[in-house]
C-alpha atoms as a PDB file:
ATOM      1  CA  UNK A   1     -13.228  -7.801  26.128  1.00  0.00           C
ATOM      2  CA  UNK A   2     -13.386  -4.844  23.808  1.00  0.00           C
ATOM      3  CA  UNK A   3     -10.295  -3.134  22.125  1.00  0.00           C
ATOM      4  CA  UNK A   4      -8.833  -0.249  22.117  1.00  0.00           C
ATOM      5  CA  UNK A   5     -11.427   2.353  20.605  1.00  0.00           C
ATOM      6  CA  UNK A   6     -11.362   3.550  16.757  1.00  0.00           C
ATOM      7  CA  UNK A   7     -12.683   6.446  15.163  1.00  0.00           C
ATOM      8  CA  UNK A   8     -13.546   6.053  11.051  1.00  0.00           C
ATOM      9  CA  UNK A   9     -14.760   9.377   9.715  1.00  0.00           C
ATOM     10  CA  UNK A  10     -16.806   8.719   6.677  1.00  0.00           C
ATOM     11  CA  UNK A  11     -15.902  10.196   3.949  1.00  0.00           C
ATOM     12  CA  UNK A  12     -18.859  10.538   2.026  1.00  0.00           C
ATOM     13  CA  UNK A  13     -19.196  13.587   4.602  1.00  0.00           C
ATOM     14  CA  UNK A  14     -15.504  14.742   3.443  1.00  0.00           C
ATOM     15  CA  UNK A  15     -15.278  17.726   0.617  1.00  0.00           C
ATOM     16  CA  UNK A  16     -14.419  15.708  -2.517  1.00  0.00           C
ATOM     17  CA  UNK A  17     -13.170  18.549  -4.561  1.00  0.00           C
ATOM     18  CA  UNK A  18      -9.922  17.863  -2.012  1.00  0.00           C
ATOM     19  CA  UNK A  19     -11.070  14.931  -1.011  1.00  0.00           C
ATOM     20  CA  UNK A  20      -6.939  13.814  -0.264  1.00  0.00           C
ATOM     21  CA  UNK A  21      -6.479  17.128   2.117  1.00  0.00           C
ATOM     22  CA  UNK A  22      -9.633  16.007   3.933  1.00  0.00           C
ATOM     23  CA  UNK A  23      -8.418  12.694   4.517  1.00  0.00           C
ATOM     24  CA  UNK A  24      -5.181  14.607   5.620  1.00  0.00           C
ATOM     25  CA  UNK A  25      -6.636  16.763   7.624  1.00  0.00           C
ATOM     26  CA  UNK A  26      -8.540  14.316  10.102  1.00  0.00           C
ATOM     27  CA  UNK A  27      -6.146  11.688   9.664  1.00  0.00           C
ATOM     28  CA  UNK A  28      -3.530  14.439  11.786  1.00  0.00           C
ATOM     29  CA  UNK A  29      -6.859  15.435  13.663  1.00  0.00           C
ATOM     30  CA  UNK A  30      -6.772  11.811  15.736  1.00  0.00           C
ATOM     31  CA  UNK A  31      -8.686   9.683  13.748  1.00  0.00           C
ATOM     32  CA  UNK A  32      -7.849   6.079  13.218  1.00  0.00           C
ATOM     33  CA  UNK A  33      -9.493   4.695  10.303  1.00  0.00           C
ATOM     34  CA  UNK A  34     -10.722   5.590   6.832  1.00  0.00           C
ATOM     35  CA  UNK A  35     -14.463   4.949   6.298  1.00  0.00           C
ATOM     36  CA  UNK A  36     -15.299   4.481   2.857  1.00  0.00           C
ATOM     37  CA  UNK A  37     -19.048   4.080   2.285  1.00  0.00           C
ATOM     38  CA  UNK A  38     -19.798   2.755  -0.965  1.00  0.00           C
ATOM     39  CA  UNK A  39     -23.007   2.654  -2.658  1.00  0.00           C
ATOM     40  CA  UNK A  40     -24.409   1.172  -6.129  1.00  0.00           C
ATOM     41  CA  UNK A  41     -27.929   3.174  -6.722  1.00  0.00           C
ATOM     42  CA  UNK A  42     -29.201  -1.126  -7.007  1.00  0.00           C
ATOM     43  CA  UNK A  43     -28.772  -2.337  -3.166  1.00  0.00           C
ATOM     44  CA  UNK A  44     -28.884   0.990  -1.722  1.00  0.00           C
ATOM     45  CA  UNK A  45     -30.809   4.287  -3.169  1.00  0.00           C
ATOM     46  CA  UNK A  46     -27.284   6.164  -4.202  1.00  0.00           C
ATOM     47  CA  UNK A  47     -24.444   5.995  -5.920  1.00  0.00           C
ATOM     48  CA  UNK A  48     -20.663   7.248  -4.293  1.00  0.00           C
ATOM     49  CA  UNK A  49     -17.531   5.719  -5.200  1.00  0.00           C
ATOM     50  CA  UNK A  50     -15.297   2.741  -6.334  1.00  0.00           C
ATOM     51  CA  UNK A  51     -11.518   1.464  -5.900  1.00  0.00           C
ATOM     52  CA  UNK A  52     -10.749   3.968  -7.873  1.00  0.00           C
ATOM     53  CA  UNK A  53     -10.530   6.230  -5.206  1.00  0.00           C
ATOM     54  CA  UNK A  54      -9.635   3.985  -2.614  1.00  0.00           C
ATOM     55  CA  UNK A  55      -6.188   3.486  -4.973  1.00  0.00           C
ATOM     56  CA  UNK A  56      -6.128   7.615  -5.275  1.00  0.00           C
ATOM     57  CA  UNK A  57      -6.107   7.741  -2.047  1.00  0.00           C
ATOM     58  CA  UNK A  58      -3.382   5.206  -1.514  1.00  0.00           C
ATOM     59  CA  UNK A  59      -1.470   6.887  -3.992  1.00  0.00           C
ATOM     60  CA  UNK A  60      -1.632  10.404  -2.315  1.00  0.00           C
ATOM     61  CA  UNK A  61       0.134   8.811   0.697  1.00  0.00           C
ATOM     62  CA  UNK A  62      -2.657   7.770   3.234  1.00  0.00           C
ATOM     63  CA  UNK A  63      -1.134   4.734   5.141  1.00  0.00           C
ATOM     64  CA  UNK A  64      -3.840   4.978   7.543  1.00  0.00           C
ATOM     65  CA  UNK A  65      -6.154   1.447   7.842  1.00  0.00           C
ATOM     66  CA  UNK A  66      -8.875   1.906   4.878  1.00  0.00           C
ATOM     67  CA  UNK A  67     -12.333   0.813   5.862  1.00  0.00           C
ATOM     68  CA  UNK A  68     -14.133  -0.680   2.983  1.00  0.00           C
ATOM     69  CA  UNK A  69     -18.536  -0.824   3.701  1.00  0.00           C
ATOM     70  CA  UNK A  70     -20.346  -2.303   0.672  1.00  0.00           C
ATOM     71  CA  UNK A  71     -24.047  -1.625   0.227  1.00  0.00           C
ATOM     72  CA  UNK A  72     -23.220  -3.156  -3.147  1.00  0.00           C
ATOM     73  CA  UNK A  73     -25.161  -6.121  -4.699  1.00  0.00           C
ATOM     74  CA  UNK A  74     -23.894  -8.239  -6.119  1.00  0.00           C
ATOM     75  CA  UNK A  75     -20.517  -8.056  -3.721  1.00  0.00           C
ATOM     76  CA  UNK A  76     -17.912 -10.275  -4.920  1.00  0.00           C
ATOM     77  CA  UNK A  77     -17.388  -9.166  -8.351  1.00  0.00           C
ATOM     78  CA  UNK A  78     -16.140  -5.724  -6.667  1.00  0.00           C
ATOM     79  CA  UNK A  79     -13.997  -7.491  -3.942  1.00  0.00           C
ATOM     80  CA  UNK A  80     -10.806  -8.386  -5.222  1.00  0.00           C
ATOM     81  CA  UNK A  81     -10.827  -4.274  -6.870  1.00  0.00           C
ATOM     82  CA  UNK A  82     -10.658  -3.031  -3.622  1.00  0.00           C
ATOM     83  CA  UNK A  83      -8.380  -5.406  -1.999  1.00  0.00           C
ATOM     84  CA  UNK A  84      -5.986  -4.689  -5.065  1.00  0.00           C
ATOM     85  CA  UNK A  85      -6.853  -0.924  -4.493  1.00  0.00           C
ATOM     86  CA  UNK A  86      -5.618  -0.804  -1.151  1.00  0.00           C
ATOM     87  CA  UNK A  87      -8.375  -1.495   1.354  1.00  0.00           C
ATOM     88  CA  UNK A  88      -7.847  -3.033   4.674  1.00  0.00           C
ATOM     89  CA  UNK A  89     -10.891  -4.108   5.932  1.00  0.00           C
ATOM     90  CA  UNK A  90     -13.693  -5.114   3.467  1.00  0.00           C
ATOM     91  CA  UNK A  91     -17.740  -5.402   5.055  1.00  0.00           C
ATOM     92  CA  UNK A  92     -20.719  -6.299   3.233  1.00  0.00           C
ATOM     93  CA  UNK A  93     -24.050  -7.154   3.945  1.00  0.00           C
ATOM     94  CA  UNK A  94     -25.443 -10.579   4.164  1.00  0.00           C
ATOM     95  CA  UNK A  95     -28.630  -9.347   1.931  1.00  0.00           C
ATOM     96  CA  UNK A  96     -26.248  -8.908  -1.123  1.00  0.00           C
ATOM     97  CA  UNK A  97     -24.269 -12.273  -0.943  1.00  0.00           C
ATOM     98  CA  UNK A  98     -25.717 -15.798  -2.272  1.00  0.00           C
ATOM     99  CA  UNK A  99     -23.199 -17.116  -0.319  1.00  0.00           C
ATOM    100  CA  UNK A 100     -22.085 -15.648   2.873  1.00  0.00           C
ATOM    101  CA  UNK A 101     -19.195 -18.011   3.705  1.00  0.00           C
ATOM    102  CA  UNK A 102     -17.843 -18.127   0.199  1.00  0.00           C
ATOM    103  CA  UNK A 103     -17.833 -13.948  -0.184  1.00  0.00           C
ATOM    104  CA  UNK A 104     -15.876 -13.879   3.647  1.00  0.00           C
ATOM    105  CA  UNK A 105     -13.335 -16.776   2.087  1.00  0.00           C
ATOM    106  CA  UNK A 106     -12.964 -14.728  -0.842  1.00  0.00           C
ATOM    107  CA  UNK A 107     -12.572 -11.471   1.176  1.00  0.00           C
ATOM    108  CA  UNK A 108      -9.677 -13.156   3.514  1.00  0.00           C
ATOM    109  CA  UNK A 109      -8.324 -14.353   0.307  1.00  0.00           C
ATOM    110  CA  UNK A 110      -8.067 -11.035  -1.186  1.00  0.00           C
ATOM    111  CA  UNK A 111      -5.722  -9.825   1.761  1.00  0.00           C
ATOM    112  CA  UNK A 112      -7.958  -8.172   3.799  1.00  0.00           C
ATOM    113  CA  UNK A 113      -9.969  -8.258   7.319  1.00  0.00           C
ATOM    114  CA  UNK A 114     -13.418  -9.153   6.880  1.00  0.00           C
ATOM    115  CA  UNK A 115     -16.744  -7.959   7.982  1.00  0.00           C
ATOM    116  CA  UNK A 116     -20.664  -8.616   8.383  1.00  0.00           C
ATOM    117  CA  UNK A 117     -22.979  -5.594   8.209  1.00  0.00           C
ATOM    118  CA  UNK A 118     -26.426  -5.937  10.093  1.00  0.00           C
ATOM    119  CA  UNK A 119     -29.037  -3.264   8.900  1.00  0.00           C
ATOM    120  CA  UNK A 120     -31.672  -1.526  11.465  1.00  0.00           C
ATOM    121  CA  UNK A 121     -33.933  -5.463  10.944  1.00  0.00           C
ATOM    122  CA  UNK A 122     -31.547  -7.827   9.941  1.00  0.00           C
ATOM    123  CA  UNK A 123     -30.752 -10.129  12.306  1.00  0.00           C
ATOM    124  CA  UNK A 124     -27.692 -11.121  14.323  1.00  0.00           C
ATOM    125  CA  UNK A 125     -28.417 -14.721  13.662  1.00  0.00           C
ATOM    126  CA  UNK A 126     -26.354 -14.519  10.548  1.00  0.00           C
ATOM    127  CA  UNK A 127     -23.159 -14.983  12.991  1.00  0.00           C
ATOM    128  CA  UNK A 128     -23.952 -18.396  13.966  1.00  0.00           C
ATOM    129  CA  UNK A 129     -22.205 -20.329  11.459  1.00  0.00           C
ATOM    130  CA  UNK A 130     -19.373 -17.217  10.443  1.00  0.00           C
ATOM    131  CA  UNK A 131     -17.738 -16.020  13.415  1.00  0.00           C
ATOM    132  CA  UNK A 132     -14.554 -18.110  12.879  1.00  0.00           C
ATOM    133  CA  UNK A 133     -14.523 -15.948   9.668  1.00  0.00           C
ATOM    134  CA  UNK A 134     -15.079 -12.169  11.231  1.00  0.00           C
ATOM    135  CA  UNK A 135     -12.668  -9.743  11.806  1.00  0.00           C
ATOM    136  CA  UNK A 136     -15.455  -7.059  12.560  1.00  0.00           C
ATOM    137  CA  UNK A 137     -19.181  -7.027  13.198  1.00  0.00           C
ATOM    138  CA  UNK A 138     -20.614  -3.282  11.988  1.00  0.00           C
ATOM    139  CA  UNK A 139     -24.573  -2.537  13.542  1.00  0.00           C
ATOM    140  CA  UNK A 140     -26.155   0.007  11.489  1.00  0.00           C
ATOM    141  CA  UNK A 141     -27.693   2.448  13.293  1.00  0.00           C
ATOM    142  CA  UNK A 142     -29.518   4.142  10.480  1.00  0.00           C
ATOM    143  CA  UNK A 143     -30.573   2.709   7.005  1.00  0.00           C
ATOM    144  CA  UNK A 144     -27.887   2.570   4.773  1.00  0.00           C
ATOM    145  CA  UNK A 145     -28.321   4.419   1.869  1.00  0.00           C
ATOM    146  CA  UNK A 146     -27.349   8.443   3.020  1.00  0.00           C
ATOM    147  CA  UNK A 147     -24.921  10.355   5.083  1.00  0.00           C
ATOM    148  CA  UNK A 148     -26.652  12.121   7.782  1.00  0.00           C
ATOM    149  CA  UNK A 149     -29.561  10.692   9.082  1.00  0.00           C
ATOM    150  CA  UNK A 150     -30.390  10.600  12.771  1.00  0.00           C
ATOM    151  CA  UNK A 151     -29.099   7.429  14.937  1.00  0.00           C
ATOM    152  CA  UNK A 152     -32.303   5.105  15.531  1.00  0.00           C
ATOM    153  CA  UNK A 153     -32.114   3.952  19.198  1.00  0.00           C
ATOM    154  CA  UNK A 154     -33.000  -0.007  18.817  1.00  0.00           C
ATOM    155  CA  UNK A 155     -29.254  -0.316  17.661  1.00  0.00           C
ATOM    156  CA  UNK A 156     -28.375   0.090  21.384  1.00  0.00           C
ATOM    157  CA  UNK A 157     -29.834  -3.208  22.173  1.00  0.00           C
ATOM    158  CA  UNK A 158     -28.434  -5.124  19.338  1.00  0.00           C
ATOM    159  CA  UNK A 159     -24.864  -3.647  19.450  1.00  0.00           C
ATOM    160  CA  UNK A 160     -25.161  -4.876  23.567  1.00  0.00           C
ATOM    161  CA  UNK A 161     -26.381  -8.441  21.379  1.00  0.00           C
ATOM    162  CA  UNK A 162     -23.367  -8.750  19.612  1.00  0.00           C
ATOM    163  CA  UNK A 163     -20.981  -7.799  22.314  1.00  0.00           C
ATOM    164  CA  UNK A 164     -22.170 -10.658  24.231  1.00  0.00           C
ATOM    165  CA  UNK A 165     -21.636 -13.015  21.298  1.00  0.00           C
ATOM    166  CA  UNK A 166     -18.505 -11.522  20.657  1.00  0.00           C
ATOM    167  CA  UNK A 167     -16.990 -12.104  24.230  1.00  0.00           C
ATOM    168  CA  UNK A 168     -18.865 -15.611  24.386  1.00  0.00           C
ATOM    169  CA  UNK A 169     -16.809 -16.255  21.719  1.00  0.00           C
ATOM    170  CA  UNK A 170     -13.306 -15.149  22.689  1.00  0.00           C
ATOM    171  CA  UNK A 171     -12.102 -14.096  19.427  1.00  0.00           C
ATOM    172  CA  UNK A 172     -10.473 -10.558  18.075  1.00  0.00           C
ATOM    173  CA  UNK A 173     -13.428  -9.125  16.554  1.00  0.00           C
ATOM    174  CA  UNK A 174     -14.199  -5.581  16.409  1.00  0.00           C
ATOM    175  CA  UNK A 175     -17.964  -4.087  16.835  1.00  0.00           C
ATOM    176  CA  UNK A 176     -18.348  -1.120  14.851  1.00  0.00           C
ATOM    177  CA  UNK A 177     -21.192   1.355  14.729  1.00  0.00           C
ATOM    178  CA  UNK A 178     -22.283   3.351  11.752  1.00  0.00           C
ATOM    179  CA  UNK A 179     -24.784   6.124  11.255  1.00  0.00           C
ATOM    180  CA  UNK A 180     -25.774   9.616  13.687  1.00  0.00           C
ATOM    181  CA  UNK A 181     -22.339   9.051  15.487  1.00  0.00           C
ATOM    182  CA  UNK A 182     -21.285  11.550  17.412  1.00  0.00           C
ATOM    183  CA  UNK A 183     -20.142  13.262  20.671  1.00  0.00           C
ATOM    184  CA  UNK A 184     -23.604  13.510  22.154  1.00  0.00           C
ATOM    185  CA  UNK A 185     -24.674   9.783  21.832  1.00  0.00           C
ATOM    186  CA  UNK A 186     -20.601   8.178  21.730  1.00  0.00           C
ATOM    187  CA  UNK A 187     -20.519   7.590  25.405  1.00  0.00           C
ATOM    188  CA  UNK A 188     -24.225   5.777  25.436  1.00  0.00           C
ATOM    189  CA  UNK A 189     -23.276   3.648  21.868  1.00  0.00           C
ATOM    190  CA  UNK A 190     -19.574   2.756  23.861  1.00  0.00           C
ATOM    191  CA  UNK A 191     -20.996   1.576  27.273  1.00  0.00           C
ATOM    192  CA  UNK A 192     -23.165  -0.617  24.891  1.00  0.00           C
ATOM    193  CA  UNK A 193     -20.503  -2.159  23.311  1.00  0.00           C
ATOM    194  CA  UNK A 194     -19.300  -0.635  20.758  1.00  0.00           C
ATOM    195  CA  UNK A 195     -15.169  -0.330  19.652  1.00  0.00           C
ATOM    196  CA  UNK A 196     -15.212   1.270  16.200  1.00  0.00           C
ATOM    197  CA  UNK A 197     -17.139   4.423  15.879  1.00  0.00           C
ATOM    198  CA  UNK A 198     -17.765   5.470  12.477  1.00  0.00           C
ATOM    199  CA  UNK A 199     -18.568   9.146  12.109  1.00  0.00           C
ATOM    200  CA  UNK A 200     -19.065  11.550   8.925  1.00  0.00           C
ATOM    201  CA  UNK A 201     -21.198  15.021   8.843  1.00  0.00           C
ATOM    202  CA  UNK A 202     -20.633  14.779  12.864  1.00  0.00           C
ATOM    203  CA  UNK A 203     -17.062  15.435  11.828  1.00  0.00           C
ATOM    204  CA  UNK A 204     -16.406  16.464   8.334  1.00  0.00           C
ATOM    205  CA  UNK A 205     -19.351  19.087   9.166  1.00  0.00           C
ATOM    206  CA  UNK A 206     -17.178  20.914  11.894  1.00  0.00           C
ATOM    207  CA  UNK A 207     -14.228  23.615  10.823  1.00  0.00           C
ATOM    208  CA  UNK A 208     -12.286  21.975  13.911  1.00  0.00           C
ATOM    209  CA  UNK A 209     -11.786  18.485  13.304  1.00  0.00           C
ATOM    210  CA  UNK A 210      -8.876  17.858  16.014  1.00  0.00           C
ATOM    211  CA  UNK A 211     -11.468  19.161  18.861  1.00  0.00           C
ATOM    212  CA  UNK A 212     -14.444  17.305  17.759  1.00  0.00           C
ATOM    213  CA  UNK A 213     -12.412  13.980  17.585  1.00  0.00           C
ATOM    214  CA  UNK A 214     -10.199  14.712  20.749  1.00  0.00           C
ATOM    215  CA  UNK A 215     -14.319  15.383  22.550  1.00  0.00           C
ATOM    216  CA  UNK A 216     -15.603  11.892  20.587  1.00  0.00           C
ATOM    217  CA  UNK A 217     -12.883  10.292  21.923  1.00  0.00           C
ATOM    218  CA  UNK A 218     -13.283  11.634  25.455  1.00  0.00           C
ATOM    219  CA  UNK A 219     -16.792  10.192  25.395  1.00  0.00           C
ATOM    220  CA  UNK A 220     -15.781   7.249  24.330  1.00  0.00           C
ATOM    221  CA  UNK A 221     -12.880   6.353  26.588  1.00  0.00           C
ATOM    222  CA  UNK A 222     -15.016   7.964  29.473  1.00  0.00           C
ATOM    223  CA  UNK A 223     -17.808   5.694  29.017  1.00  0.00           C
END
């Protein structure tokens, strides 16, 4: 059974020069979540940001739920910063961890939710031995390395896999989407199971971010 529906903006989309007013701004817009997407220029082909801004952030006043993607490797040096930081939810990709189990433990440990990130062809058969462990599931729907890229249709299919294993299962765990979210494809990526919608140029590219969310979350809800 899914839950009730999320929207993360990403804020690699966001204007860092007031990066705290942006994260304002679409916080009072209707979003739900803060997506941070960080990056290491060694797992992924760029480089973005670290706790330190997670903390910043904290520190400006954002209570909102902070949304921690690694495409980091290796991950759990960096963990324990970010849980310390301020994060919520911490994900990482099963690529960047010797040990999958261990780096969830430590995760948990830290405070926070935890989460498994499947790229475009990983696949979902990492969950078979973790799910007791999973707060969240997130599909990539483009390869992770850049804002912006177009959503690559194949994710459909495995985000309606994991719902299946997520209801077979009966537990709490959320399946989020990441990459070419927006209003024009959030009704199709809902009705295939989707619950957490992360979102950046889609949003943080429009001058009206209260009317794109309110018409993302429309779709969604309408789906």
């Amino acid at each position: 059974m899914k839950q009730p529906s999320v929207i993360a903006p990403s804020i690699l989309s966001a204007n860092f020069a007031k990066l705290g007013e942006e994260v304002d701004n679409v916080l009072a817009a209707g979003a739900d979540w803060v997506h941070f997407d960080v990056m290491d220029n060694h797992y992924v082909p760029n480089l973005t940001i670290g706790p330190l801004v997670c903390e910043a952030l904290r520190k400006h006043g954002v209570t909102a739920p902070i949304d921690v993607h690694l495409m980091v490797k290796p991950v759990d040096r960096i963990v324990p910063d970010f849980a310390k930081a301020g994060a919520s939810l911490i994900s990482f990709h099963p690529e960047a961890s010797d040990h999958i189990d261990r780096t969830l433990g430590l995760i948990r440990d830290s405070g926070c939710k935890a989460g498994l990130v499947f790229n475009p062809a990983t696949p979902l058969s990492h969950l078979d031995y973790v799910l007791d462990k999973l707060d969240l599931i997130l599909i990539m729907s483009v390869n992770p390395g850049f804002g912006g890229q177009s959503f690559i249709p194949a994710a459909l299919e495995k985000l309606r896999r994991a719902r299946e294993i997520i209801d077979r299962s009966g537990r709490a765990i959320r399946l989020e989407v990441d990459g070419g979210v927006k209003v024009e494809n959030a009704a199709e990526v809902a009705k295939a199971g989707a619950d957490t919608f992360v979102s950046g140029s889609a949003i943080f590219g429009q001058k009206d971010y209260r009317t794109v969310v309110a018409a993302m979350r429309a779709a969604i809800d309408g789906a």
